[in-house]
Structures are given as C-alpha cells and as structure tokens.
C-alpha atoms as a PDB file:
ATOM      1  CA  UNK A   1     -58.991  96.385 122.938  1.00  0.00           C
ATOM      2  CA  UNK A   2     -60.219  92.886 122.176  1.00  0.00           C
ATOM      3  CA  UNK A   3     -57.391  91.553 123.621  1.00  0.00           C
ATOM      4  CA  UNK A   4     -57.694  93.134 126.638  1.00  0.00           C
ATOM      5  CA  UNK A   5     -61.541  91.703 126.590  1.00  0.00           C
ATOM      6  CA  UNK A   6     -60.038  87.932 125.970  1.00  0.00           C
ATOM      7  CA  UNK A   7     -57.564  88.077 128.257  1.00  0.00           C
ATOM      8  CA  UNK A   8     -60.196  89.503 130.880  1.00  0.00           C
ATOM      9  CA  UNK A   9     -62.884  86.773 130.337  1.00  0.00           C
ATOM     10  CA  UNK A  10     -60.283  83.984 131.302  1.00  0.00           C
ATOM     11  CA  UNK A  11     -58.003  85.217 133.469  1.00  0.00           C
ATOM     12  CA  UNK A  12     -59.203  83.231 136.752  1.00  0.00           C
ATOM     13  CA  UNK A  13     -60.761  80.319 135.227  1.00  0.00           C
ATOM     14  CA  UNK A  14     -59.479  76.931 133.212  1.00  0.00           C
ATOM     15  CA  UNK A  15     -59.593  78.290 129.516  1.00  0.00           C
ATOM     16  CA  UNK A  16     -56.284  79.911 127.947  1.00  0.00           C
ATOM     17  CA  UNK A  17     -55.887  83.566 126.029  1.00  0.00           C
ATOM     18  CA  UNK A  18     -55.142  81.952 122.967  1.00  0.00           C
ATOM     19  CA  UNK A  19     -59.338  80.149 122.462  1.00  0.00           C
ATOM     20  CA  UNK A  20     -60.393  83.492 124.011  1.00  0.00           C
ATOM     21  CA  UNK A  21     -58.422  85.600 121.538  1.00  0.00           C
ATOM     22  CA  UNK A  22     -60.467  82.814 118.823  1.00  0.00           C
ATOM     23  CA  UNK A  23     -63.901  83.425 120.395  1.00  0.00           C
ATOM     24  CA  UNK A  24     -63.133  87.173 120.523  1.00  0.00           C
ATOM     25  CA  UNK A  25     -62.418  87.352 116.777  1.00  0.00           C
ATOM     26  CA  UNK A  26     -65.443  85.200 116.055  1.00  0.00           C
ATOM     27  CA  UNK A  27     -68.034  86.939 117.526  1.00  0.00           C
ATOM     28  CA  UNK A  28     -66.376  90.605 116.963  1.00  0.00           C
ATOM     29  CA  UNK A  29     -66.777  89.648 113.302  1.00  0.00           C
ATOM     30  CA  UNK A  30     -70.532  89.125 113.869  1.00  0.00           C
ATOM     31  CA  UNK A  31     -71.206  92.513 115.416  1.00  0.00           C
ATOM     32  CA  UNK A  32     -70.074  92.791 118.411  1.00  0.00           C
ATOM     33  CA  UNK A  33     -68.082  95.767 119.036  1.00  0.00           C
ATOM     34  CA  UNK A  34     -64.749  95.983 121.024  1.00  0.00           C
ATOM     35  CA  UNK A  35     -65.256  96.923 124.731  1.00  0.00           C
ATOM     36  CA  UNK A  36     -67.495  96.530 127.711  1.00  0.00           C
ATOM     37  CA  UNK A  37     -69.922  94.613 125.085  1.00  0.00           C
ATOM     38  CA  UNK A  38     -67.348  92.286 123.856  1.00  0.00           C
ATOM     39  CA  UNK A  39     -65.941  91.568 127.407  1.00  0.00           C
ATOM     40  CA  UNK A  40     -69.361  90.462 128.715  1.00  0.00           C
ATOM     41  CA  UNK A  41     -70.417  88.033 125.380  1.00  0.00           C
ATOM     42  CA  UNK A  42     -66.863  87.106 125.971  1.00  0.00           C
ATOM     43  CA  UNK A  43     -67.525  86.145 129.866  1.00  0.00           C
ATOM     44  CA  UNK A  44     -71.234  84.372 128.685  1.00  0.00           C
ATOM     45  CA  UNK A  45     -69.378  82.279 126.361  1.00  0.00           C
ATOM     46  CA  UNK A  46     -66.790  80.973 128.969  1.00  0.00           C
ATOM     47  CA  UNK A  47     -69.304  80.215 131.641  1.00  0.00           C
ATOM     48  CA  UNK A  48     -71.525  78.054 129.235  1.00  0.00           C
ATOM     49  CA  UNK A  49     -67.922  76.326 127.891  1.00  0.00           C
ATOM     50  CA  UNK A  50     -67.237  75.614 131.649  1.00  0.00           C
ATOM     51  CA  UNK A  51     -71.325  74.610 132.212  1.00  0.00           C
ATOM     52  CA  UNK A  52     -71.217  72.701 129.082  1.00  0.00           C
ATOM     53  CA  UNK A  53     -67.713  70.756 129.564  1.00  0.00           C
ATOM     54  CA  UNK A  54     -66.780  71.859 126.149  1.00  0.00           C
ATOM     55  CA  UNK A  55     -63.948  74.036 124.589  1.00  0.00           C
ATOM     56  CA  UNK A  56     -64.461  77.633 124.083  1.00  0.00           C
ATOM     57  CA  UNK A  57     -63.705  78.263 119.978  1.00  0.00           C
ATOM     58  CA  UNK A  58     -67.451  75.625 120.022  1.00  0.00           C
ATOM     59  CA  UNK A  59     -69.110  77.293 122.250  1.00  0.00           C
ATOM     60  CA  UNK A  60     -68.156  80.751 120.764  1.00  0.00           C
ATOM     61  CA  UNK A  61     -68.631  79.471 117.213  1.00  0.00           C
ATOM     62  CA  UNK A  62     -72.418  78.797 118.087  1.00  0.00           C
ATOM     63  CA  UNK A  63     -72.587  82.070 120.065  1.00  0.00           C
ATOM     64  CA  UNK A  64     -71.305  84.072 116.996  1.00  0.00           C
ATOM     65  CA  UNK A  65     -73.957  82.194 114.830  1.00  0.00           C
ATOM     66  CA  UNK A  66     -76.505  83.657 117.141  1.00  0.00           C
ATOM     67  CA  UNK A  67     -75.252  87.547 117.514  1.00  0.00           C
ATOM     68  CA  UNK A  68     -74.561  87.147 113.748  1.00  0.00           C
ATOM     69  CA  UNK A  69     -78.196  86.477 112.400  1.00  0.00           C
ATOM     70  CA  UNK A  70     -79.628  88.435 115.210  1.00  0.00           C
ATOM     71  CA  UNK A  71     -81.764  86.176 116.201  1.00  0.00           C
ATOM     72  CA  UNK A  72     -82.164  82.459 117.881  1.00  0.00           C
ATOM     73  CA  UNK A  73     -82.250  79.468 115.327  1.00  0.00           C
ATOM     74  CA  UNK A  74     -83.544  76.002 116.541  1.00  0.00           C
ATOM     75  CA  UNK A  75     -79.995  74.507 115.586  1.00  0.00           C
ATOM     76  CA  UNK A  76     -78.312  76.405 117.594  1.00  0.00           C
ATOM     77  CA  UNK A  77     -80.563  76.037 120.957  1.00  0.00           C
ATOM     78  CA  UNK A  78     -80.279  72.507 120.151  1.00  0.00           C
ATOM     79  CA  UNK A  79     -76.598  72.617 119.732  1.00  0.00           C
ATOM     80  CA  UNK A  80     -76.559  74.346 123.021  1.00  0.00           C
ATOM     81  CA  UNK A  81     -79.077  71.459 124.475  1.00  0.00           C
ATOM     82  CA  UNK A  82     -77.246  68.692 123.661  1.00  0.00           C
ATOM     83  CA  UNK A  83     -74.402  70.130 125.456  1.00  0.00           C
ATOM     84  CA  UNK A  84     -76.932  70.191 129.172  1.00  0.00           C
ATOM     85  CA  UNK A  85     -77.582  73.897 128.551  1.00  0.00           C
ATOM     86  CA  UNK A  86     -81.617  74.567 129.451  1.00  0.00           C
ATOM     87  CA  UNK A  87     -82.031  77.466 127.059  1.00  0.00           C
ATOM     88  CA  UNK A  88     -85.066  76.554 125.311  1.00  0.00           C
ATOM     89  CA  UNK A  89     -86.425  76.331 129.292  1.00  0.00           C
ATOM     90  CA  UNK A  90     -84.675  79.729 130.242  1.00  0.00           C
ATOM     91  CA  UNK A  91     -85.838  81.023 127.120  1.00  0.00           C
ATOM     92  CA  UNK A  92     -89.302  80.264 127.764  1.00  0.00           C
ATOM     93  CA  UNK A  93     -89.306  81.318 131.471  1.00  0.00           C
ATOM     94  CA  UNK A  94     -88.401  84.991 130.524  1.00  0.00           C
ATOM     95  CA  UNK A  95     -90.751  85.082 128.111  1.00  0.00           C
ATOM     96  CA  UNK A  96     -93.473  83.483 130.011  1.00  0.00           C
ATOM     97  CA  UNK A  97     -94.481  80.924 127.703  1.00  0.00           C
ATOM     98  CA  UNK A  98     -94.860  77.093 127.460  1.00  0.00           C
ATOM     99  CA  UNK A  99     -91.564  75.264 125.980  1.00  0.00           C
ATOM    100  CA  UNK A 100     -93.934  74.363 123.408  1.00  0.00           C
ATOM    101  CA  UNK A 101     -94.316  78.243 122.677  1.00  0.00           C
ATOM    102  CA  UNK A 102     -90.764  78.831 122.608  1.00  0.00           C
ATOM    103  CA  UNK A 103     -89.858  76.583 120.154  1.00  0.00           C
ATOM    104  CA  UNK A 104     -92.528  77.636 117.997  1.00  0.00           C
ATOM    105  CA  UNK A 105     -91.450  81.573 118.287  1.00  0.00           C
ATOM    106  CA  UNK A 106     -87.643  80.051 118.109  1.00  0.00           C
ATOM    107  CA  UNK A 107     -88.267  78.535 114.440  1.00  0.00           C
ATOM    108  CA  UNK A 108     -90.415  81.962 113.663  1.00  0.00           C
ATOM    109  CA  UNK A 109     -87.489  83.524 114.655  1.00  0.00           C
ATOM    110  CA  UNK A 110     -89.171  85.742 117.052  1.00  0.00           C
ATOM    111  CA  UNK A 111     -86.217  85.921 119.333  1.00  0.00           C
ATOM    112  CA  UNK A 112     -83.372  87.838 119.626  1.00  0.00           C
ATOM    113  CA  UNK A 113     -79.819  87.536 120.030  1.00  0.00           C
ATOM    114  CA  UNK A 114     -80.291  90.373 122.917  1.00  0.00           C
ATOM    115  CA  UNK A 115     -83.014  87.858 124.785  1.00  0.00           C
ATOM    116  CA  UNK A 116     -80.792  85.081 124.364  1.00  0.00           C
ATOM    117  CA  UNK A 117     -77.429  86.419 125.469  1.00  0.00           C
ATOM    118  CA  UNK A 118     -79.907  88.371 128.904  1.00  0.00           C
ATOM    119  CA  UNK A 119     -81.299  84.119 129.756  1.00  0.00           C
ATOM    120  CA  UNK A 120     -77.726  83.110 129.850  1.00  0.00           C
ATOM    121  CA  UNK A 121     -76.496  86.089 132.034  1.00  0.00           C
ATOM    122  CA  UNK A 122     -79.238  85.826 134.281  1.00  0.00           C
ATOM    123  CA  UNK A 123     -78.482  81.950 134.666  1.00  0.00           C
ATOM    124  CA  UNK A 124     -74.755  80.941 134.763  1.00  0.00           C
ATOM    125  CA  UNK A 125     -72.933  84.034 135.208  1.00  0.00           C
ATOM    126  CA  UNK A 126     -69.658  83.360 136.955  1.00  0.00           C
ATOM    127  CA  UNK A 127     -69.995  79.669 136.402  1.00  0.00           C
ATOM    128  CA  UNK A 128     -66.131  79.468 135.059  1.00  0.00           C
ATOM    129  CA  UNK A 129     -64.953  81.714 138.189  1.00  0.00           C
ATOM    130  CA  UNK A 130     -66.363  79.370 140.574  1.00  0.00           C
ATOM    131  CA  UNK A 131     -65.779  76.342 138.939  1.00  0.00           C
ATOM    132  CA  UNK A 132     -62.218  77.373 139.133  1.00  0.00           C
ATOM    133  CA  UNK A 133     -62.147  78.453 142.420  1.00  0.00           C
ATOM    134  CA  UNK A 134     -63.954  75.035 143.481  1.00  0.00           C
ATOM    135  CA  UNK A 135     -61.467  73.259 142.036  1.00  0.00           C
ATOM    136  CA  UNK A 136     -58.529  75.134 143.332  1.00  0.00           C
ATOM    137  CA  UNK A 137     -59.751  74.707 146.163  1.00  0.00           C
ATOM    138  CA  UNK A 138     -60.301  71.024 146.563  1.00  0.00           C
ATOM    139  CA  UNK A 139     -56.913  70.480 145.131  1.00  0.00           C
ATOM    140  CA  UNK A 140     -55.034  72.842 148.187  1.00  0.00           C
ATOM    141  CA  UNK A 141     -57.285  70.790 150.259  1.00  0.00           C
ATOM    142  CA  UNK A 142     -55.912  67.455 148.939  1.00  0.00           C
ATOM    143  CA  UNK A 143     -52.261  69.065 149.027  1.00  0.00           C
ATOM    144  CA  UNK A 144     -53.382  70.028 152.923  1.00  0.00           C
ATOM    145  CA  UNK A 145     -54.089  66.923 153.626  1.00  0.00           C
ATOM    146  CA  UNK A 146     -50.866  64.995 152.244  1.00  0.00           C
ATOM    147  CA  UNK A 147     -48.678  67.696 153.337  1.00  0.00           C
ATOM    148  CA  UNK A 148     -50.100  66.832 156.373  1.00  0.00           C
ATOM    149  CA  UNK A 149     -49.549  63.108 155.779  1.00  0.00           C
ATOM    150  CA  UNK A 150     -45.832  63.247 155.169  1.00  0.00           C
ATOM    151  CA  UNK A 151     -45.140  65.762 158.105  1.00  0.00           C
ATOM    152  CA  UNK A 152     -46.385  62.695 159.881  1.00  0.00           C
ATOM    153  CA  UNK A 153     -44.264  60.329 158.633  1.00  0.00           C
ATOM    154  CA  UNK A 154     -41.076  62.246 159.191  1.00  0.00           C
ATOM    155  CA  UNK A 155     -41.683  63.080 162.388  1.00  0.00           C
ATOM    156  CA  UNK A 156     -38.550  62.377 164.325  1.00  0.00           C
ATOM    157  CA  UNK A 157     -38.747  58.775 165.322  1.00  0.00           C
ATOM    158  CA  UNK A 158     -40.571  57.777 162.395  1.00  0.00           C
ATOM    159  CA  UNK A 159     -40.263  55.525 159.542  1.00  0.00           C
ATOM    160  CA  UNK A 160     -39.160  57.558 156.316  1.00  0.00           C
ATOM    161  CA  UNK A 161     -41.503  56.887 153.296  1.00  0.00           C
ATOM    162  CA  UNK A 162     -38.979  55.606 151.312  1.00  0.00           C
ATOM    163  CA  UNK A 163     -38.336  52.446 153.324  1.00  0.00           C
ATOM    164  CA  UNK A 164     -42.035  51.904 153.347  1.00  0.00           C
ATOM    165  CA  UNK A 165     -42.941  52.598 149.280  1.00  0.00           C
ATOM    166  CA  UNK A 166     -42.081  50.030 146.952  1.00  0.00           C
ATOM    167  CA  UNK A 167     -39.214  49.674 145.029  1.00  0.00           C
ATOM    168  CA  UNK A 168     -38.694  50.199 141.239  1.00  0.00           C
ATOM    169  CA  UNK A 169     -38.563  46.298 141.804  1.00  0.00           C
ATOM    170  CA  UNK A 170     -41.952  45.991 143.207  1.00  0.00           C
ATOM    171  CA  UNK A 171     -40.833  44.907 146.405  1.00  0.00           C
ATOM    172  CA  UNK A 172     -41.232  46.740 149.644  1.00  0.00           C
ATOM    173  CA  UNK A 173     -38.258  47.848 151.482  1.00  0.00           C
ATOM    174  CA  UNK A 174     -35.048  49.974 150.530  1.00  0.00           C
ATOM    175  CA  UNK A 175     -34.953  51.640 147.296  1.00  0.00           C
ATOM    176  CA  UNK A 176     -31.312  50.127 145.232  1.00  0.00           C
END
C-alpha cells in the first residue's frame, strides 16, 4: 500500500512517516502507481532530501513535477541545482553529451522522467541510510567516549563531578 511504501523509504534514516506519507501522495497523484515503483521514487526522493539538506514534501514536490509532465524541465534541474544536486552533469554523462547539450535537449524536452529518476539511482542511492548510520554512529562514539569520561571520574578515590562543575551560582565547588 502506499503507506507501507512511505513508511519503508524512511524507516532507518532522519525523515518522519508523516513528509513521506506527503511525498507519497504527491507523486502517486502524478502517475506513479502503488508498489515496488512507488517505494523506489519514494527512496530517490529521500536520498536527494538528505544530499540536498532539504525537507522531503520540496524535494518530492519537484520530483512529482517531473514524473507528472513526463519529462525534465530546466526549472526543475535548476531547482534541484541550487540545492548541490549535479543533475544537469549526471544527466549529461548518461547521455554522453556536453552540459551544453543537455541543457539544450532539457529545454527541448528531450528527456524523460524515466532518464532522470535512472541518473539519480545510479548516483546517491542509499545516501539517507548512510547518512544516518554515519551519524548514529559518531554520536555512540561521542556517548563512548564520555561514558568513558565519567567512569573515570567516579572511580573509587576520585573526585565526584559534582564538586568539580559549577554551581547554579557560577562558582566552582558544592552544589547548594
């Protein structure tokens, strides 16, 4: 069901059911039907979000724009640009042409949604995954570390931290 396909496409990375349950209605209303194909526009959408530092319902929006008309329009490319997303470049790599010969074919609209939604598979798939994960990570590592930091300190014979942190007074010493 759709969702199934939102909650699918986020579970594991920063974005919540509720924007992917948005995106999902956005670009299921452009064409995309329910199922495998919805769960992997869905899972392009949330990697270019997480690429592009931007929330989801934009990123979908200008993805449903796209599957919608059927083909790429400059304004959304540029959209997509703006946000440090290379798909003119991509673009013109798979279809072995100068960027200058993209943007022509782009504003001819001689490319398809199909091309367009292949570039940004073949370039940031799983971006949101392992963003997530690299930032789960880092932050266990940090907890690590000052776990490790206060077993130190109470270590019997030690000064307790909260002789040592300042007071609600600003002072250093016991806590009143």
């Amino acid at each position: 069901t759709i969702m199934d396909a939102a909650l699918q496409s986020v579970l594991g990375t920063a974005f919540g059911l509720q924007d992917a349950a948005t995106v999902a209605a956005q670009v299921v209303a452009a064409g995309v039907e329910p199922g495998e194909e919805l769960l992997d526009v869905l899972q392009r959408v949330v990697d270019t979000a997480t690429i592009a530092g931007d929330e989801l319902p934009n990123i979908g929006l200008i993805f449903a724009q796209i599957i919608g008309g059927g083909r790429v329009m400059t304004q959304d490319l540029r959209q997509l640009e703006a946000r440090g997303i290379p798909v003119f470049k991509w673009l013109a790599d798979e279809m072995g042409v100068s960027m200058q010969a993209m943007r022509e074919m782009v504003a001819d609209g001689e490319v398809q949604s199909e091309t367009f939604l292949k570039v940004v598979r073949d370039n940031i798939a799983g971006a949101a995954l392992a963003s997530f994960s690299a930032r789960f990570s880092l932050r266990h590592g940090t907890c690590s570390t000052a776990s490790s930091l206060c077993s130190m300190t109470w270590a019997p014979g030690s000064v307790p931290l909260w002789i040592v942190l300042p007071s609600r007074r600003g002072s250093v010493g016991f806590r009143t």
